[in-house]
PDB file of N, CA and C in Angstrom:
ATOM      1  N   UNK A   1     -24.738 -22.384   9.875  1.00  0.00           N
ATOM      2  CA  UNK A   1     -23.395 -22.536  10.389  1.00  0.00           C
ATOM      3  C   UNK A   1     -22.812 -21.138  10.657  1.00  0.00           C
ATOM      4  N   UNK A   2     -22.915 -20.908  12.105  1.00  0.00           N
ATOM      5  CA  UNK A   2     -22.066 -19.104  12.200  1.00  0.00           C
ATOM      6  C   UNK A   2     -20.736 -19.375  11.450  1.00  0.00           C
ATOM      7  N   UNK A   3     -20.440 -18.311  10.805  1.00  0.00           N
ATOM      8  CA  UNK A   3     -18.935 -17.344   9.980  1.00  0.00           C
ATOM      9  C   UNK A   3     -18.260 -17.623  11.613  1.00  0.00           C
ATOM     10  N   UNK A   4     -16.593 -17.643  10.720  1.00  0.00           N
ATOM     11  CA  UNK A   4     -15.514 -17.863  11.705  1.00  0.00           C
ATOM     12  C   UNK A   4     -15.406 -16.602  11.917  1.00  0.00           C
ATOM     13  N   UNK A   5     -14.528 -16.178  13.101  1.00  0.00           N
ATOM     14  CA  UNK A   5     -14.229 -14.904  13.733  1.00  0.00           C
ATOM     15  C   UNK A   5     -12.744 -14.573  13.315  1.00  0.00           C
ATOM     16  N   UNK A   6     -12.553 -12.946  12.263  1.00  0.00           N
ATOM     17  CA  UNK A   6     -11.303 -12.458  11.908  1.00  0.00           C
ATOM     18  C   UNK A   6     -10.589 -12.359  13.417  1.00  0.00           C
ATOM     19  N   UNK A   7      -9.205 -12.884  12.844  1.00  0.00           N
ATOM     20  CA  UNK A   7      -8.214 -12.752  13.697  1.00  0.00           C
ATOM     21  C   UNK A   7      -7.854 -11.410  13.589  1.00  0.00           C
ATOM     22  N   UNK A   8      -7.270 -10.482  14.444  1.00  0.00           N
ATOM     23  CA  UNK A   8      -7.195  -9.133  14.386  1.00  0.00           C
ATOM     24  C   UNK A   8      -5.835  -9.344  15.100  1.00  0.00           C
ATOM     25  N   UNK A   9      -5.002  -7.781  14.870  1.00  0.00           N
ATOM     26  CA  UNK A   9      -3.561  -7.957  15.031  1.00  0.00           C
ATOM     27  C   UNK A   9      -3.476  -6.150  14.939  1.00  0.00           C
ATOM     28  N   UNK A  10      -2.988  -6.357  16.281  1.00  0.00           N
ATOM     29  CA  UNK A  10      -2.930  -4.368  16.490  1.00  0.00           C
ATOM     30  C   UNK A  10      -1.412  -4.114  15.368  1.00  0.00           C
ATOM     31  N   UNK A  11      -0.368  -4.952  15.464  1.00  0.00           N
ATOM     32  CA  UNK A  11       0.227  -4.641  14.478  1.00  0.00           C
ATOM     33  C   UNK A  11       0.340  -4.559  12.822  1.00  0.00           C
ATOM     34  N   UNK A  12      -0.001  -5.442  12.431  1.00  0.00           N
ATOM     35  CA  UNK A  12      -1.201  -5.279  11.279  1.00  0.00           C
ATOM     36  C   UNK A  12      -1.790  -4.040  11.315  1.00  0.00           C
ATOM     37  N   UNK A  13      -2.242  -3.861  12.086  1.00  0.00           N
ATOM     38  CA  UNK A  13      -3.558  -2.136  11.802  1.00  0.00           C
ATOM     39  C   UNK A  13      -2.554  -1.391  11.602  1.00  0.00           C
ATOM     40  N   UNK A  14      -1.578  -0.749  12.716  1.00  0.00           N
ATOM     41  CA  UNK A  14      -0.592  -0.160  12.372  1.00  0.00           C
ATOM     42  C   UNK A  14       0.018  -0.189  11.443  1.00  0.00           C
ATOM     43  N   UNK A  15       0.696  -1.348  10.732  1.00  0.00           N
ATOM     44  CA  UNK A  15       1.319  -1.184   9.853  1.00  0.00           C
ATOM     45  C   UNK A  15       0.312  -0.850   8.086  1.00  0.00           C
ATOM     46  N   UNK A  16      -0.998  -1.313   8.399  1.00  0.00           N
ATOM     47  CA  UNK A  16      -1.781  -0.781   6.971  1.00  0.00           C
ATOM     48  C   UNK A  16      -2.017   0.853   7.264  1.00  0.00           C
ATOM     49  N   UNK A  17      -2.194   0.921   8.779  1.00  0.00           N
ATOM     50  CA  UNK A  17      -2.123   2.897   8.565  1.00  0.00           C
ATOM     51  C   UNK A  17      -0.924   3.325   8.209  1.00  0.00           C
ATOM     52  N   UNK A  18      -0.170   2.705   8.479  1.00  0.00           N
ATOM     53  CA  UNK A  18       1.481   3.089   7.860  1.00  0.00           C
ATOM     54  C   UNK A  18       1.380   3.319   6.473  1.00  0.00           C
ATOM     55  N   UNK A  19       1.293   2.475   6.069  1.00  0.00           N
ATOM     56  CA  UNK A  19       1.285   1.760   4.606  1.00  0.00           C
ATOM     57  C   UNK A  19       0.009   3.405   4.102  1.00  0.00           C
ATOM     58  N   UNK A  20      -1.247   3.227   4.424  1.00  0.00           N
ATOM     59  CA  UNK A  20      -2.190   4.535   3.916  1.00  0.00           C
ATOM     60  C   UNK A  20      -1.381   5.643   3.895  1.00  0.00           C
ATOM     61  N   UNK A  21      -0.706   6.472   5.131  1.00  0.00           N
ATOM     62  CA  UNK A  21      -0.436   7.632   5.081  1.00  0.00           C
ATOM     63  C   UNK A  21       0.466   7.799   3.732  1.00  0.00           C
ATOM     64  N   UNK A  22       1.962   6.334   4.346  1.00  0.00           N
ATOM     65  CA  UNK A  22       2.649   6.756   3.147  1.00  0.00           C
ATOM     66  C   UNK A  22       1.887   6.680   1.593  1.00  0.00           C
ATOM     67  N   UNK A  23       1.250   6.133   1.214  1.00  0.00           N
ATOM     68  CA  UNK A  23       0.415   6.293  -0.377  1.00  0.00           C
ATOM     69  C   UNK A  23       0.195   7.526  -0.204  1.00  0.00           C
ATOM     70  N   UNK A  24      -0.735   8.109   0.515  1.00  0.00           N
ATOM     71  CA  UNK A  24      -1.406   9.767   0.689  1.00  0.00           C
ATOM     72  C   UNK A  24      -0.043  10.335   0.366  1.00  0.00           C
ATOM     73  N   UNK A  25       1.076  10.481   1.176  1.00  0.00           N
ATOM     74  CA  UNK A  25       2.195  10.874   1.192  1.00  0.00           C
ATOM     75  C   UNK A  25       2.954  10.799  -0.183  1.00  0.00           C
ATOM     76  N   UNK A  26       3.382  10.163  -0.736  1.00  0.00           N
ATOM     77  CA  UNK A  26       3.833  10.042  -1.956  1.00  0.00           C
ATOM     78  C   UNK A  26       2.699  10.223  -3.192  1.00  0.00           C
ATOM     79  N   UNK A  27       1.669  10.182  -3.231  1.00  0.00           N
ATOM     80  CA  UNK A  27       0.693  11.058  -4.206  1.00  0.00           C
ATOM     81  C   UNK A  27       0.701  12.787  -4.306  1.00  0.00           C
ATOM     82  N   UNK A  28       0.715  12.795  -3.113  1.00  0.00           N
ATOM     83  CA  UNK A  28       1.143  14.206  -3.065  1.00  0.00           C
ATOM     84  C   UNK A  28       2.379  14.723  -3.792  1.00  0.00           C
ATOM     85  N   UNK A  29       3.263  14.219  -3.055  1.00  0.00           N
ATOM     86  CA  UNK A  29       4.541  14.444  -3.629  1.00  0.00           C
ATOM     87  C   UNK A  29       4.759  14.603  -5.344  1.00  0.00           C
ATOM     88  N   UNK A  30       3.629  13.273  -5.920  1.00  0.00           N
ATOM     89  CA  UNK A  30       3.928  13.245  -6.916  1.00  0.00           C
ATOM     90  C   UNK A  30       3.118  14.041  -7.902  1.00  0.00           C
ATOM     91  N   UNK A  31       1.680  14.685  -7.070  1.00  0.00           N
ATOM     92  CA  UNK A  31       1.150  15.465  -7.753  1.00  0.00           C
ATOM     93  C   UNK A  31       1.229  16.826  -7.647  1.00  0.00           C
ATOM     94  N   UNK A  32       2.644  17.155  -6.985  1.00  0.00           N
ATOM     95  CA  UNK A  32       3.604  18.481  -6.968  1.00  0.00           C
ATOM     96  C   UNK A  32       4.784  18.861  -7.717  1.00  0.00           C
ATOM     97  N   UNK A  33       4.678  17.443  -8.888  1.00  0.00           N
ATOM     98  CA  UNK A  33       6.075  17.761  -9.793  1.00  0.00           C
ATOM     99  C   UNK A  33       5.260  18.700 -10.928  1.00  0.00           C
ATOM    100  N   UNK A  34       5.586  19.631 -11.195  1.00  0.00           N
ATOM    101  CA  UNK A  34       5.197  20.380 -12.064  1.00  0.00           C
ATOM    102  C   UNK A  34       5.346  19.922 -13.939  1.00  0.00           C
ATOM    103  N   UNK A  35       6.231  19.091 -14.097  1.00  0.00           N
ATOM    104  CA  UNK A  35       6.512  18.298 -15.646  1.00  0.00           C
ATOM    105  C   UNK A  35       5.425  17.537 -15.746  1.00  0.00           C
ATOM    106  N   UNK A  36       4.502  17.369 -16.278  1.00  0.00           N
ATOM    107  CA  UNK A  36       3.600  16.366 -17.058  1.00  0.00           C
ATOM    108  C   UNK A  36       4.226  14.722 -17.337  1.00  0.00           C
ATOM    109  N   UNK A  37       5.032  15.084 -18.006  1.00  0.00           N
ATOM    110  CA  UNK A  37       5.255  13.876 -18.487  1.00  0.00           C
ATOM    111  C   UNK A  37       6.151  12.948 -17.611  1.00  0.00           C
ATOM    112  N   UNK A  38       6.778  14.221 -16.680  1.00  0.00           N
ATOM    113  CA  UNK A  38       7.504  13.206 -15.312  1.00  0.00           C
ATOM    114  C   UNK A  38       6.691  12.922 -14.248  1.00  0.00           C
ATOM    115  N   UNK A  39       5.687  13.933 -14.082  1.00  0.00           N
ATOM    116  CA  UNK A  39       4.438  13.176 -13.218  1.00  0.00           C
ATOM    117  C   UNK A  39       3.713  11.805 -13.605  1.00  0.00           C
ATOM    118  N   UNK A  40       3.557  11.883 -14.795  1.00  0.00           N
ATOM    119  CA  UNK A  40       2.752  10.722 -15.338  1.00  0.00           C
ATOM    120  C   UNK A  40       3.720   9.548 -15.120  1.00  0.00           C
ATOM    121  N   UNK A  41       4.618   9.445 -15.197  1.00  0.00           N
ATOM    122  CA  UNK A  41       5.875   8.536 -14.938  1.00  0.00           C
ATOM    123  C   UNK A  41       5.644   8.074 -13.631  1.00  0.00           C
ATOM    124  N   UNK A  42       6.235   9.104 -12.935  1.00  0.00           N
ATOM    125  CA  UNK A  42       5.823   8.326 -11.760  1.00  0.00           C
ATOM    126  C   UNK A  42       4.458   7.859 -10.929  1.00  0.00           C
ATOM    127  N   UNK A  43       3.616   8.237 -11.928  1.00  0.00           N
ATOM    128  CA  UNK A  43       2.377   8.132 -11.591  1.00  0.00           C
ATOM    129  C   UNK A  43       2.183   6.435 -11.734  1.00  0.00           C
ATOM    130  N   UNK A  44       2.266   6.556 -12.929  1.00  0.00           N
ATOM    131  CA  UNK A  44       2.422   4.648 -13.638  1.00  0.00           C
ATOM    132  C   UNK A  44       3.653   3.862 -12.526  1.00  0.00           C
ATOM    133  N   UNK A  45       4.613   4.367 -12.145  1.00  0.00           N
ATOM    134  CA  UNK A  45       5.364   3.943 -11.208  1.00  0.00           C
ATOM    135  C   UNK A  45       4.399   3.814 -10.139  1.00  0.00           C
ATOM    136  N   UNK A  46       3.678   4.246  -9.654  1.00  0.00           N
ATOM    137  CA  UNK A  46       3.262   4.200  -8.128  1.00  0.00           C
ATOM    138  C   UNK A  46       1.901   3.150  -8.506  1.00  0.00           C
ATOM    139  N   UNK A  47       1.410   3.369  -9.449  1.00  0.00           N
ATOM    140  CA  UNK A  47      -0.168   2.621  -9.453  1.00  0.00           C
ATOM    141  C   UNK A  47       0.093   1.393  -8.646  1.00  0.00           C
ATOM    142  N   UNK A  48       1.270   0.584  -9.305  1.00  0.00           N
ATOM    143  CA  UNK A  48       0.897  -0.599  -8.575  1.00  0.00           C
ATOM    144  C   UNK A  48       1.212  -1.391  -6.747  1.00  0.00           C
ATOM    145  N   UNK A  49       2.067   0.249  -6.582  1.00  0.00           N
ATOM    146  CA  UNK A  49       1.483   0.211  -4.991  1.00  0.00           C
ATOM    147  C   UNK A  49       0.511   0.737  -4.455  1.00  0.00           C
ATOM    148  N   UNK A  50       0.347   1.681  -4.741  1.00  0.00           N
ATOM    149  CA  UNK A  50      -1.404   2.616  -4.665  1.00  0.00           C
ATOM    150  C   UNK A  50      -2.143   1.251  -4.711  1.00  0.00           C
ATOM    151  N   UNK A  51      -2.381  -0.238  -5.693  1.00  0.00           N
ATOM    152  CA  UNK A  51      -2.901  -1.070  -5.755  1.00  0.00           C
ATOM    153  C   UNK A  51      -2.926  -2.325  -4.915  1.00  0.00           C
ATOM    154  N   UNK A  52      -1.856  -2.068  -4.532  1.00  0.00           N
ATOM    155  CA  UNK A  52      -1.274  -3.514  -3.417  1.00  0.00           C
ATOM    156  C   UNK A  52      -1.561  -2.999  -2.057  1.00  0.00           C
ATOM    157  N   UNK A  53      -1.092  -1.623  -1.556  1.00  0.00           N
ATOM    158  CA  UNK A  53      -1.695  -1.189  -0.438  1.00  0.00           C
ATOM    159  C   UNK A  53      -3.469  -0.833  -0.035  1.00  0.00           C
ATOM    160  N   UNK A  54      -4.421  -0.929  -1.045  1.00  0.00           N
ATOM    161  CA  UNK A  54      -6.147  -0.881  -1.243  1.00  0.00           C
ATOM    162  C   UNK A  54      -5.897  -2.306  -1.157  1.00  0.00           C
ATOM    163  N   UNK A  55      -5.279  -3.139  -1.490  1.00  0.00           N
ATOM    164  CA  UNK A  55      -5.712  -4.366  -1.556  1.00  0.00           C
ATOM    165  C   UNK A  55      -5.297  -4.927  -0.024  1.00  0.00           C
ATOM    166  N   UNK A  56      -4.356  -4.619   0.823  1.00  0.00           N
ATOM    167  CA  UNK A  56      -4.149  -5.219   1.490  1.00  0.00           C
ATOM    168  C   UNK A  56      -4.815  -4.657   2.690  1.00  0.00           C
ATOM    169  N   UNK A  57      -5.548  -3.153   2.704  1.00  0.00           N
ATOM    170  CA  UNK A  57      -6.751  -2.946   3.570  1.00  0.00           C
ATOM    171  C   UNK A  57      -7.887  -3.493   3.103  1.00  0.00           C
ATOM    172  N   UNK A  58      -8.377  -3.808   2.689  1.00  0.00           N
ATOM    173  CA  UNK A  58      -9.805  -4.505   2.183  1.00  0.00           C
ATOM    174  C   UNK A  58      -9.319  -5.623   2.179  1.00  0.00           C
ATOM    175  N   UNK A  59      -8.265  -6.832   2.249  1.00  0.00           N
ATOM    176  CA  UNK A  59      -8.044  -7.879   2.864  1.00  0.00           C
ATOM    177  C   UNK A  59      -8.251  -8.064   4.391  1.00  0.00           C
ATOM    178  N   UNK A  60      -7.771  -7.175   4.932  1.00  0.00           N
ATOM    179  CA  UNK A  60      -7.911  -6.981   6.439  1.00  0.00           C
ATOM    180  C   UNK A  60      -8.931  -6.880   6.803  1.00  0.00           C
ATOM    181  N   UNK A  61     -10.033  -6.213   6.062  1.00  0.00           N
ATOM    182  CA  UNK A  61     -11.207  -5.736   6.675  1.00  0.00           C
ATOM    183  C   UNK A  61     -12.229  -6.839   6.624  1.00  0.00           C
ATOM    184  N   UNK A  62     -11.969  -7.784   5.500  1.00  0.00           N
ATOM    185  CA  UNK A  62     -12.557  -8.828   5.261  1.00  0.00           C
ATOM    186  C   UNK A  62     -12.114 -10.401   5.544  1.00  0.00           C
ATOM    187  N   UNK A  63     -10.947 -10.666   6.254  1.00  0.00           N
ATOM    188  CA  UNK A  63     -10.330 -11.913   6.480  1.00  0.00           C
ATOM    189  C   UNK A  63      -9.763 -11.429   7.288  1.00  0.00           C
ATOM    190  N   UNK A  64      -9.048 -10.453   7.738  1.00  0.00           N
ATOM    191  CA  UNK A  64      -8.661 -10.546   9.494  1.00  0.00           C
ATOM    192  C   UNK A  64      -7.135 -11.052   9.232  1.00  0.00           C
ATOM    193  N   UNK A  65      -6.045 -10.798  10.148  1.00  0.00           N
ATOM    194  CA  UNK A  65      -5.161 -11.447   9.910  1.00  0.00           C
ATOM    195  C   UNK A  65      -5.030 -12.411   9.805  1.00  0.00           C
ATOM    196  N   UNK A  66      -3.936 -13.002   8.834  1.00  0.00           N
ATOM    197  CA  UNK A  66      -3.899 -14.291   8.301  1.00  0.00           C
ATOM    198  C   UNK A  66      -2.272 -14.641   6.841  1.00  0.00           C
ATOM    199  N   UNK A  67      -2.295 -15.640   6.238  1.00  0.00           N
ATOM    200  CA  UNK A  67      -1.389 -15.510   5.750  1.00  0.00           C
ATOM    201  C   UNK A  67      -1.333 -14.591   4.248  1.00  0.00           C
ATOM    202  N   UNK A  68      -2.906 -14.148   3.596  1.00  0.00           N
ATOM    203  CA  UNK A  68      -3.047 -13.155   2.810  1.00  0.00           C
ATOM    204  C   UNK A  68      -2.395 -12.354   3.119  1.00  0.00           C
ATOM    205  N   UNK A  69      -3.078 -11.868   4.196  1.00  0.00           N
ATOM    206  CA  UNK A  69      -2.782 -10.239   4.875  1.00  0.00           C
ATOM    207  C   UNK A  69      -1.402  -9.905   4.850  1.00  0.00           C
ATOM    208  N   UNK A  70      -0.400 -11.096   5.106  1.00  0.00           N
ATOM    209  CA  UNK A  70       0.886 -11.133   5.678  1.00  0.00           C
ATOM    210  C   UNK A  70       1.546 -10.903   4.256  1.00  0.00           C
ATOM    211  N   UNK A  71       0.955 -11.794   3.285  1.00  0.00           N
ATOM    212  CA  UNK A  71       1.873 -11.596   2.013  1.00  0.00           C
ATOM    213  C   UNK A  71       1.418 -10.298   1.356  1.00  0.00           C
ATOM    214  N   UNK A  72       0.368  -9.863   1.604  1.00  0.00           N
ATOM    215  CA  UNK A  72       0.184  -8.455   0.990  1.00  0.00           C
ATOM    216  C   UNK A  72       0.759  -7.492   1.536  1.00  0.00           C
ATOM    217  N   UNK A  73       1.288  -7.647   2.798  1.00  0.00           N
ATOM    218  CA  UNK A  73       1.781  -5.897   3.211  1.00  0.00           C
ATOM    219  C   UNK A  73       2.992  -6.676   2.939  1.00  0.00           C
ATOM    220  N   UNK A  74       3.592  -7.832   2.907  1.00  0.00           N
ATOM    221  CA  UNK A  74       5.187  -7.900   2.091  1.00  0.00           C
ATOM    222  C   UNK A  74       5.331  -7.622   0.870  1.00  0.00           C
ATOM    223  N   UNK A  75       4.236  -7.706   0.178  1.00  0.00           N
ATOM    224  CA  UNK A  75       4.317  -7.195  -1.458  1.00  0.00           C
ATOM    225  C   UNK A  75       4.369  -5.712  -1.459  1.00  0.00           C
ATOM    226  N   UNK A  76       3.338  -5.061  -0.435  1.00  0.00           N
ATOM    227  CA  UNK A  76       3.652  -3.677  -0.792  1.00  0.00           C
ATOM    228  C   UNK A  76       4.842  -2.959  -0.626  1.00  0.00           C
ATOM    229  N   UNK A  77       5.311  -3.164   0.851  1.00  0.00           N
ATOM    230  CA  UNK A  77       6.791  -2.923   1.407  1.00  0.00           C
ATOM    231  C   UNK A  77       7.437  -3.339   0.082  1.00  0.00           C
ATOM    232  N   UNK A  78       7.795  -4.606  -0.177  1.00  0.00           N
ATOM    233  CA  UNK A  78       8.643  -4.986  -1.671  1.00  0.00           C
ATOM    234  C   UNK A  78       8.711  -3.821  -2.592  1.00  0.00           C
ATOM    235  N   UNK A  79       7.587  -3.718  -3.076  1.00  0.00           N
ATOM    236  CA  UNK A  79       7.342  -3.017  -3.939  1.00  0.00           C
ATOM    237  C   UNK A  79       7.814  -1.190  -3.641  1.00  0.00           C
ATOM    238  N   UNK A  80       7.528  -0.819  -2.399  1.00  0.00           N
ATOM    239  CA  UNK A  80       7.336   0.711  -1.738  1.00  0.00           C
ATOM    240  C   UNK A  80       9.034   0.625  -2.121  1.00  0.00           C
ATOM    241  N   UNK A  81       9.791  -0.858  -1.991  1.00  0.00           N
ATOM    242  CA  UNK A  81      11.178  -0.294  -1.718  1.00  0.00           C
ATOM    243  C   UNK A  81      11.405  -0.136  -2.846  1.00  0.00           C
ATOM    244  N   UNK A  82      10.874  -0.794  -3.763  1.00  0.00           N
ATOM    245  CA  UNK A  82      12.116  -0.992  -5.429  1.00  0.00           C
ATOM    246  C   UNK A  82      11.401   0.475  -6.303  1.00  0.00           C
ATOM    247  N   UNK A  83      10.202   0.796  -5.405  1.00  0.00           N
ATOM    248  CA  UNK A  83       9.944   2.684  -6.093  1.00  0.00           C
ATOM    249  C   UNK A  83      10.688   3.599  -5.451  1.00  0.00           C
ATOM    250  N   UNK A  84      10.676   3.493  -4.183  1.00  0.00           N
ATOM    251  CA  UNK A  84      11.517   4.360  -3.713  1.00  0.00           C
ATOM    252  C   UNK A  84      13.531   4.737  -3.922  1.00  0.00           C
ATOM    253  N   UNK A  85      13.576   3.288  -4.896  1.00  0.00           N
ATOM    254  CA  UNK A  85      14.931   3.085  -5.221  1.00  0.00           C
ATOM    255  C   UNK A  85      15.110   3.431  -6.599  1.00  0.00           C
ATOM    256  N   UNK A  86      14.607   3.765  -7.591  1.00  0.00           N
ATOM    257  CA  UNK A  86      13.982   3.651  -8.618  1.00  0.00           C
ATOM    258  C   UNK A  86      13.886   5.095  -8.587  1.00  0.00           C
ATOM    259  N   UNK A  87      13.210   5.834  -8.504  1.00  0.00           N
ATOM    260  CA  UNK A  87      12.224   7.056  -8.102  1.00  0.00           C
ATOM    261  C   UNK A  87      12.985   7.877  -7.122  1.00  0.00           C
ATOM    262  N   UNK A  88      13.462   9.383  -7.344  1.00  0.00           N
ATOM    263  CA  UNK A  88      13.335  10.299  -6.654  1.00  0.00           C
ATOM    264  C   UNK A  88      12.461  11.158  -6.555  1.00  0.00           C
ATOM    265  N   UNK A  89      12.077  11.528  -5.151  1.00  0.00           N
ATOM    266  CA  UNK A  89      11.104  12.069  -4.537  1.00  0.00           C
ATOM    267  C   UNK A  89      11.309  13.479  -3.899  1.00  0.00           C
TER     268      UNK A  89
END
């Protein structure tokens, strides 16, 4: 029985390269605070978008757009906002 064919979505791509730079982008940031113990802070702050954004490229790459895909880059956004509200940078 041939595998179904991933639905692909140029916006989707865009928005998970979005989603990559900013992680790259805010790791940096955060591995330029010179305090230890306020790096590590926000370090544990960020894991679990660092985690939701890997997850929602390796969803893509493997299921194609769909309603996963859709709820994972809303979880990350969710999430990107309540760190970025939370968290100065």
């Amino acid at each position: 029985m041939p595998r179904k064919r991933r639905k692909l979505s140029k916006d989707m791509e865009a928005e998970i390269a979005a989603a990559q730079r900013k992680v790259e982008l805010v790791m940096a940031m955060i591995y330029d605070i010179t305090d230890e113990e306020t790096q590590g802070e926000y370090l544990s702050g960020f894991e679990q978008i660092n985690a939701a954004a890997s997850h929602l490229s390796e969803s893509y790459v493997l299921k194609g757009f769909c309603e996963e895909t859709e709820g994972a880059l809303a979880l990350y956004k969710g999430l990107l906002e309540r760190f970025e509200q939370e968290y100065e940078l």
